[in-house]
Protein backbone atom coordinates (compact mmCIF):
# COMPACT_ATOMS: atom_id res chain seq x y z
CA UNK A 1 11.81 9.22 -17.18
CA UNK A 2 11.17 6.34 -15.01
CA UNK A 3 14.30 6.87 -13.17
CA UNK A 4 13.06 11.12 -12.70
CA UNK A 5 9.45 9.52 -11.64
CA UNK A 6 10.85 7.42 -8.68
CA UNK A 7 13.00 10.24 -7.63
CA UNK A 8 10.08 12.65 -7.11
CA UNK A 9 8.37 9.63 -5.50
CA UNK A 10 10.83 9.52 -3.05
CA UNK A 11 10.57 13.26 -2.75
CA UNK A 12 6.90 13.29 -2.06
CA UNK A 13 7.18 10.50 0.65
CA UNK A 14 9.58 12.88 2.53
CA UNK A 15 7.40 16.00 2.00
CA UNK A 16 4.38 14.28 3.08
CA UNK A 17 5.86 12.35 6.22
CA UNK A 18 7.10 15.42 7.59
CA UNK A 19 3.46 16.61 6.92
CA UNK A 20 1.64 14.03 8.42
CA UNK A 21 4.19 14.36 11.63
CA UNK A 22 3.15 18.35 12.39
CA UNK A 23 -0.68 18.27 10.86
CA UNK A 24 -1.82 14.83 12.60
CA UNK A 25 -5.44 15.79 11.90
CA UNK A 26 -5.04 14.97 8.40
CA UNK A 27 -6.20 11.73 7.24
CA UNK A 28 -3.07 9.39 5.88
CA UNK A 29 -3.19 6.83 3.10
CA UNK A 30 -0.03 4.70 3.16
CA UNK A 31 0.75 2.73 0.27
CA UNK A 32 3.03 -0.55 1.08
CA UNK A 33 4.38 -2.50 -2.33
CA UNK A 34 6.76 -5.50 -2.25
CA UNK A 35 9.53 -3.71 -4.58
CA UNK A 36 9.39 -1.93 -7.70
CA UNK A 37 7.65 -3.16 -11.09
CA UNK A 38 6.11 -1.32 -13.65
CA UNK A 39 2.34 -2.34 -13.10
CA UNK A 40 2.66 -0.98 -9.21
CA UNK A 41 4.08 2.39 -10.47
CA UNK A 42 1.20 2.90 -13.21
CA UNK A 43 -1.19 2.31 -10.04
CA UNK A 44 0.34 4.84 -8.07
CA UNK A 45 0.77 7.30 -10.59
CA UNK A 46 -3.21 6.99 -11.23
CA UNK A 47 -4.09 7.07 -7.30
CA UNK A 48 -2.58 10.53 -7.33
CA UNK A 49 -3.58 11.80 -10.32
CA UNK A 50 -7.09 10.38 -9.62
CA UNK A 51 -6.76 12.19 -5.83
CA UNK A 52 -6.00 15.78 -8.21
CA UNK A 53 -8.62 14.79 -10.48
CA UNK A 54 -11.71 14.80 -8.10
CA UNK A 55 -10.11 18.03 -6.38
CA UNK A 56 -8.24 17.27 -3.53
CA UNK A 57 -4.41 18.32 -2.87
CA UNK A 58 -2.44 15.28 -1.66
CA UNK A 59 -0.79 16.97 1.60
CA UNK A 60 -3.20 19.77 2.78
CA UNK A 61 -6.99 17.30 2.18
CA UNK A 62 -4.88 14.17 2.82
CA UNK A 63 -1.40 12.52 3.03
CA UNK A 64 -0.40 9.99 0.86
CA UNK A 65 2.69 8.24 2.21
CA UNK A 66 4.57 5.37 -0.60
CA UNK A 67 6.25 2.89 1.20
CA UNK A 68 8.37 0.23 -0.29
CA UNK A 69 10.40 -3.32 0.65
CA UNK A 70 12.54 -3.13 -2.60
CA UNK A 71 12.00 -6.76 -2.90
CA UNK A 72 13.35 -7.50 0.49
CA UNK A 73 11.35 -10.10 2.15
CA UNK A 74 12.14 -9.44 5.75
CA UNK A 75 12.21 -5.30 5.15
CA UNK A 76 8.13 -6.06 3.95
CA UNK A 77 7.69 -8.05 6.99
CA UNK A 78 8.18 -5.28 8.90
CA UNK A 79 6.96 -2.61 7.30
CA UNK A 80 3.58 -5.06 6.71
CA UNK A 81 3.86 -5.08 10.88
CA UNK A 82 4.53 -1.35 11.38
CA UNK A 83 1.52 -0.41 9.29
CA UNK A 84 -1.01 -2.30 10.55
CA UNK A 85 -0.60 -0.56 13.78
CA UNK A 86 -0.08 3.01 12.16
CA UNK A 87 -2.58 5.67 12.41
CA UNK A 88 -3.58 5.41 8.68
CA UNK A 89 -7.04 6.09 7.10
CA UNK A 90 -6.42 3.56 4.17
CA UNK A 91 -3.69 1.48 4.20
CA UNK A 92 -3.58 0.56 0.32
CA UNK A 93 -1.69 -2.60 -0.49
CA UNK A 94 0.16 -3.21 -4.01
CA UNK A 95 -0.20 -6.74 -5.67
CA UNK A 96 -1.63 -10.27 -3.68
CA UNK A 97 0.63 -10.77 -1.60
CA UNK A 98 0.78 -7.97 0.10
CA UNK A 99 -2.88 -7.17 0.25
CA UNK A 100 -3.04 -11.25 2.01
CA UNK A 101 -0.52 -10.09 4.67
CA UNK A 102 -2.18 -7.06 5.25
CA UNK A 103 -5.79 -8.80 5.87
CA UNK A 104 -4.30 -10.95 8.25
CA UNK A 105 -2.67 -8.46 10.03
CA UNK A 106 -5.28 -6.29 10.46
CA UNK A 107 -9.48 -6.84 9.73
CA UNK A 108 -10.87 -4.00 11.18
CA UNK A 109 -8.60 -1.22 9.14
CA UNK A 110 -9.70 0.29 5.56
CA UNK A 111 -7.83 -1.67 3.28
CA UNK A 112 -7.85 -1.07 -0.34
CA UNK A 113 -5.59 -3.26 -2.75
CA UNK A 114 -4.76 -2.30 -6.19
CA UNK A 115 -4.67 -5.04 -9.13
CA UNK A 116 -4.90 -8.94 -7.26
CA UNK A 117 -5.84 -10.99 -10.11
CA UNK A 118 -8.31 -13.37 -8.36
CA UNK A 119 -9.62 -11.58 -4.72
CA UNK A 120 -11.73 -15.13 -3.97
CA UNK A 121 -8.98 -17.52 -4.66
CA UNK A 122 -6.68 -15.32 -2.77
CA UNK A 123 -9.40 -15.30 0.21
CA UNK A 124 -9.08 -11.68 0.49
CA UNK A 125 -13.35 -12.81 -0.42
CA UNK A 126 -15.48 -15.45 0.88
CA UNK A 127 -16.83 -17.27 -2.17
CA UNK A 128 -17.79 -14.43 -4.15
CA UNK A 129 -16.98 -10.48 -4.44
CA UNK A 130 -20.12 -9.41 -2.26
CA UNK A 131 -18.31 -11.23 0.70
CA UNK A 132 -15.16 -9.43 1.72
CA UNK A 133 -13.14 -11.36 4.59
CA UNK A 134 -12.56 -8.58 6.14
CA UNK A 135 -12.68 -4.49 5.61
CA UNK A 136 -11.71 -4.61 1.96
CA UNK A 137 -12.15 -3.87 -1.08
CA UNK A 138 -9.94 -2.31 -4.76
CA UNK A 139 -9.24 -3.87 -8.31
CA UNK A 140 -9.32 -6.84 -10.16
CA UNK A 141 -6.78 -7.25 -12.99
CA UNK A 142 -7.70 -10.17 -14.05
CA UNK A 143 -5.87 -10.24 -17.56
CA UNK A 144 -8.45 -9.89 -20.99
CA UNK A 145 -7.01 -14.00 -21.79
CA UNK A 146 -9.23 -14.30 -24.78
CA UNK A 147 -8.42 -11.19 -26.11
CA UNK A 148 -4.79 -11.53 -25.31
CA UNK A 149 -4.71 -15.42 -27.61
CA UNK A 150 -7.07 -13.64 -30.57
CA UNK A 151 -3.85 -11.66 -31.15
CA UNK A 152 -1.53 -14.31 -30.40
CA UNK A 153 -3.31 -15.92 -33.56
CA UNK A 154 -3.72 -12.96 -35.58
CA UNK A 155 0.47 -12.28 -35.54
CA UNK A 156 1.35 -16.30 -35.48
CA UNK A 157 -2.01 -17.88 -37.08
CA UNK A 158 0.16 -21.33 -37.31
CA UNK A 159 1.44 -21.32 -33.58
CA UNK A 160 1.21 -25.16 -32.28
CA UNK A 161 3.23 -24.66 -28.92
CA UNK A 162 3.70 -21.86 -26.21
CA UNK A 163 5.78 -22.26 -23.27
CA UNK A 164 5.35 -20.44 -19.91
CA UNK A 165 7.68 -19.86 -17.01
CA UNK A 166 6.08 -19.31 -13.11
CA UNK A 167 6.10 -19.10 -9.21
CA UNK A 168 3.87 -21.90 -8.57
CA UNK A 169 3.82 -20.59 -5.15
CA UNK A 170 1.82 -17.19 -6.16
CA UNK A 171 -1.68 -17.51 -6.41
CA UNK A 172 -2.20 -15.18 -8.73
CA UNK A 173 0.48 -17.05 -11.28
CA UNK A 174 -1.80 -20.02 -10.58
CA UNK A 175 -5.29 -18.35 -12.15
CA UNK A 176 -2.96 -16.99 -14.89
CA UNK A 177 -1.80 -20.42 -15.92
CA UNK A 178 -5.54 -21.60 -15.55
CA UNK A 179 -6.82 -19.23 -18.15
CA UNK A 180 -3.53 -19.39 -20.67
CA UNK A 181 -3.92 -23.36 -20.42
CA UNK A 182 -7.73 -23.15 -20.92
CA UNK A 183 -7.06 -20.40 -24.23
CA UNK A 184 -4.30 -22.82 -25.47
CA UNK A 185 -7.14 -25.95 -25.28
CA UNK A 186 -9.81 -23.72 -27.21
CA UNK A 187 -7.34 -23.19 -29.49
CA UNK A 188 -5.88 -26.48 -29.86
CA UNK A 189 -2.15 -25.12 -28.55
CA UNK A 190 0.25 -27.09 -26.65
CA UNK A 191 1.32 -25.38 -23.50
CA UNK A 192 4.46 -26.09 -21.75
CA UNK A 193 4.68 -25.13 -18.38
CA UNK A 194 8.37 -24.62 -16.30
CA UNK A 195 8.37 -23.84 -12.23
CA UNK A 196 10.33 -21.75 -10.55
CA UNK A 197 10.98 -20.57 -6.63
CA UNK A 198 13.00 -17.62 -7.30
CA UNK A 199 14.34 -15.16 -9.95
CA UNK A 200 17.82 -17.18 -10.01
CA UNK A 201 16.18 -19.83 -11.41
CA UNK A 202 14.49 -18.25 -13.98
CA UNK A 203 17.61 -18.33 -17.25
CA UNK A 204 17.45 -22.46 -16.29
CA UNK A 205 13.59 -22.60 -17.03
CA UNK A 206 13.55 -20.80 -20.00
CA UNK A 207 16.79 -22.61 -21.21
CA UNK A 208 14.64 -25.63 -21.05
CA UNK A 209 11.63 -23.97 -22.95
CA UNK A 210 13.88 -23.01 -25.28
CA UNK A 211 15.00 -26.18 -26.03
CA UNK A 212 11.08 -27.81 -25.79
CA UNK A 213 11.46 -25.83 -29.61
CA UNK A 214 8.53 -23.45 -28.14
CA UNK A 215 7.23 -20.75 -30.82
CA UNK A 216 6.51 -18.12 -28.42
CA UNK A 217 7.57 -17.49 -24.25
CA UNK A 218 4.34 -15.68 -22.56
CA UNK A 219 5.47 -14.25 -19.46
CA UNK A 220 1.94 -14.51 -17.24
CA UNK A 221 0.52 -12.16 -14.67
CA UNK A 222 3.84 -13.87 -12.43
CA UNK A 223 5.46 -11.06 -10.45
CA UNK A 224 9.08 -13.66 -10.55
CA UNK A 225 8.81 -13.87 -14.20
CA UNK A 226 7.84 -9.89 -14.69
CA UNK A 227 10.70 -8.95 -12.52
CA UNK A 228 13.14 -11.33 -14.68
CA UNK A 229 12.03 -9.96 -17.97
CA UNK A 230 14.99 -8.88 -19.27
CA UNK A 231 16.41 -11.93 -18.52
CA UNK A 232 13.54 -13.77 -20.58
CA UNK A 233 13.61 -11.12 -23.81
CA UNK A 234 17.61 -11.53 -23.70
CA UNK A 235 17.52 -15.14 -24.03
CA UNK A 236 14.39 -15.78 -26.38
CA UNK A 237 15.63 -12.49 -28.37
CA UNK A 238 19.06 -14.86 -28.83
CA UNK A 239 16.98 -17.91 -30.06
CA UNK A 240 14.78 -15.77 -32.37
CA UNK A 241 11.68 -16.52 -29.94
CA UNK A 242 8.67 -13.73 -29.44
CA UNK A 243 7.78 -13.13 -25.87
CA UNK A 244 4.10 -12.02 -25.04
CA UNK A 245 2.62 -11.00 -22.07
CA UNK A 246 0.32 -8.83 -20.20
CA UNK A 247 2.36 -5.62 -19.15
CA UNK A 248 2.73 -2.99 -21.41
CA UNK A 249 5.98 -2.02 -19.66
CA UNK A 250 7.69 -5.22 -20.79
CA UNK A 251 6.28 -4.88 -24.54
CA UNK A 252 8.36 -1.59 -24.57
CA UNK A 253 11.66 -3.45 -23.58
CA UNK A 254 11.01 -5.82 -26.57
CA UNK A 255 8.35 -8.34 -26.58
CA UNK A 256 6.27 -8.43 -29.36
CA UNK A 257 2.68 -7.67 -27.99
CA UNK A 258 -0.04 -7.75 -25.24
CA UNK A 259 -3.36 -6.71 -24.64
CA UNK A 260 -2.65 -5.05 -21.48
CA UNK A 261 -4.87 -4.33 -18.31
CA UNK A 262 -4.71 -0.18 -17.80
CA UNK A 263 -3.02 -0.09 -14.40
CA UNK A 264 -3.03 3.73 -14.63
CA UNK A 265 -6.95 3.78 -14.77
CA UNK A 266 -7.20 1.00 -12.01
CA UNK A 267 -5.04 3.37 -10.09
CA UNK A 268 -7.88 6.31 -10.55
CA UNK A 269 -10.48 3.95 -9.57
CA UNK A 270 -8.67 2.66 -6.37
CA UNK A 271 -8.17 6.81 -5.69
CA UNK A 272 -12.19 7.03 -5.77
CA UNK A 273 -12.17 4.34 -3.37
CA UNK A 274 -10.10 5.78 -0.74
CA UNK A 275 -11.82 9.31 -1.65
CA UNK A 276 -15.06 7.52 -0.24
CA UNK A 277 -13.78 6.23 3.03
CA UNK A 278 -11.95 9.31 3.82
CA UNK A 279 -14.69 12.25 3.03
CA UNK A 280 -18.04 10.69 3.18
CA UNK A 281 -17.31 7.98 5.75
CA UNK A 282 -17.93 4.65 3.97
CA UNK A 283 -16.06 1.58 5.20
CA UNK A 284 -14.00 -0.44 2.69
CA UNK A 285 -16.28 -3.22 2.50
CA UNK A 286 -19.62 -1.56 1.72
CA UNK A 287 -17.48 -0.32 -1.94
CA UNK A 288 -17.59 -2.74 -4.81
CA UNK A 289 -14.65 -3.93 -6.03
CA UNK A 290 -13.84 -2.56 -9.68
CA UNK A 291 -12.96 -5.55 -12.36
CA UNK A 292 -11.09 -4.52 -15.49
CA UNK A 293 -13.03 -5.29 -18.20
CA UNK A 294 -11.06 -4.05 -21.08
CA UNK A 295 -7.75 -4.01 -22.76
CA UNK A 296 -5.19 -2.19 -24.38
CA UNK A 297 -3.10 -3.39 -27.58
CA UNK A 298 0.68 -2.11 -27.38
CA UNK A 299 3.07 -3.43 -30.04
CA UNK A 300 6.60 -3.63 -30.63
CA UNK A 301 7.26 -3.00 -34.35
CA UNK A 302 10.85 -2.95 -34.08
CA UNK A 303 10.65 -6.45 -32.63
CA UNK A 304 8.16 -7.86 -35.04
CA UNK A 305 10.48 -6.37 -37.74
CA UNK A 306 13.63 -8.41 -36.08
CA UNK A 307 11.58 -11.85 -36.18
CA UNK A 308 10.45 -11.30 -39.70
CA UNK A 309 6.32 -11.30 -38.14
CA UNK A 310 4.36 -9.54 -39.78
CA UNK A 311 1.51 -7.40 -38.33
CA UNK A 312 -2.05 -6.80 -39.57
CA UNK A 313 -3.00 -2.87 -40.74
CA UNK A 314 -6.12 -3.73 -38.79
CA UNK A 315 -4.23 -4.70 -35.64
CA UNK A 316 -1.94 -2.26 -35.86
CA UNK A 317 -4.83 0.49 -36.46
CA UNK A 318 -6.52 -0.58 -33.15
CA UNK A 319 -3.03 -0.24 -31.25
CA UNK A 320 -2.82 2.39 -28.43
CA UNK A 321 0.86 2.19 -28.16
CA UNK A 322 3.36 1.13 -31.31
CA UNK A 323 6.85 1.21 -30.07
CA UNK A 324 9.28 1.34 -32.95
């Protein structure tokens, strides 16, 4: 499925170039992501459906164009350069990094960024989000923490120790290890943080959670430690270890639970956005941006099953996903 979704992604990027080439009147959205990741594909699959939703037909109203580095540093350099000095309507930017290049690239062009965790912190805003540093605005996924550590407790109520493996370098892993550190306090959990620069280092770090005799491996809101989490489930699967974590995605390939941001709807919302700036001519900073304020609980039975956990009826009732 995932594999048939990126092909008709690919698909539509060729359909709609060649459209935006011979009908140059029509208002283009470009989309420019880092490389692929489940999260960033839920938000695109929204923005369109949310574009077909409030009645307009991506190609003939507007052009949507997805554009993508494939995790190539130098390849998002330059397409971060290229579109800042396209002809695009909204150029809407996937994750924090990207949406910080993109601001300092360009501050006069509609930008609209789709899930950054903390916009201040990321100085995307000036102190608050009624002061955008430039003509922006989009989503806040800024993880449901509390909610996330209530179910921690409810599936291990005796959990003393988590461990946690990050990019210190991404400012979004930063606010995630704020809010996991200040849940584990409240809760009277030792948290044991590893540090990584890259994805190769990633098997080391958890090797040495592993052996810290950690009861459970949350992978944060870390796009090096989402990208590596097969890497993580294969190792803490080995060592009888749950993984949690805030991506539904990464429940479904076999950690235990999350309570999960919707990227999907943030998608829709971020496709209202845009449908602001391009038909009734707001700029990007005059729209609020939209904070998700809920979660979702997904659950992997099969995996509780395998580590012997045992999951509440009540938990279990309230779950919008149970993969088994």
């Amino acid at each position: 499925m995932k594999i048939k979704f990126a092909f008709l992604l690919v698909v539509l990027a060729i359909a709609v170039e060649f459209s935006a080439c011979t009908h140059s009147n029509i208002p283009k959205v470009v989309i420019v992501q880092d490389k692929p990741q489940e999260w960033a594909d839920a938000l695109k699959l929204g923005f369109y459906d949310g574009i077909s939703e409030a009645g307009y037909d991506v190609s003939k109203d507007l052009v949507v164009i997805p554009r993508s580095a494939n995790g190539d540093p130098t390849a998002l350099s330059q397409l971060e350069q290229n579109v800042s000095r396209g002809d695009y309507k909204v150029i809407y930017t996937l994750g924090t990094q990207t949406s910080q290049d993109i601001l300092q690239l360009t501050k006069s062009k509609n930008i609209i960024f789709g899930a950054v965790t903390d916009p201040v912190s990321s100085h995307l805003y000036k102190n608050n989000l009624q002061t955008p540093a430039g003509n922006i605005t989009g989503t806040q996924d800024l993880w449901p923490y509390p909610a996330q550590f209530t179910l921690i407790k409810r599936l291990l109520p005796n959990i003393k120790k988590i461990g946690v493996v990050y990019n210190s370098s991404e400012i979004n892993s930063q606010v995630s290890i704020h809010y996991i550190g200040e849940e584990c306090k409240k809760r009277n959990i030792q948290l044991v943080e590893r540090t990584v620069t890259a994805e190769s280092e990633i098997q080391t770090a958890v090797a040495a959670l592993l052996n810290e005799k950690i009861e459970l491996l949350f992978i944060p809101a870390d796009n090096t430690a989402q990208t590596s989490a097969n890497t993580i489930l294969a190792q803490c699967t080995k060592n009888k270890i749950p993984v949690f974590t805030g991506i539904s995605g990464i429940v479904e390939s076999g950690a235990i639970a999350t309570v999960g941001t919707n990227y999907y709807e943030l998608g829709k919302i971020n496709a209202k956005q845009a449908l602001q700036i391009i038909f009734k001519d707001k700029l990007a900073k005059d729209i609020p941006v939209a904070v998700a304020d809920k979660g979702d609980i997904y659950l992997n039975l099969k995996t509780a099953k395998a580590l012997g956990i045992s999951i509440p009826q009540d938990v279990a009732d309230k779950a919008i996903k149970k993969y088994e």
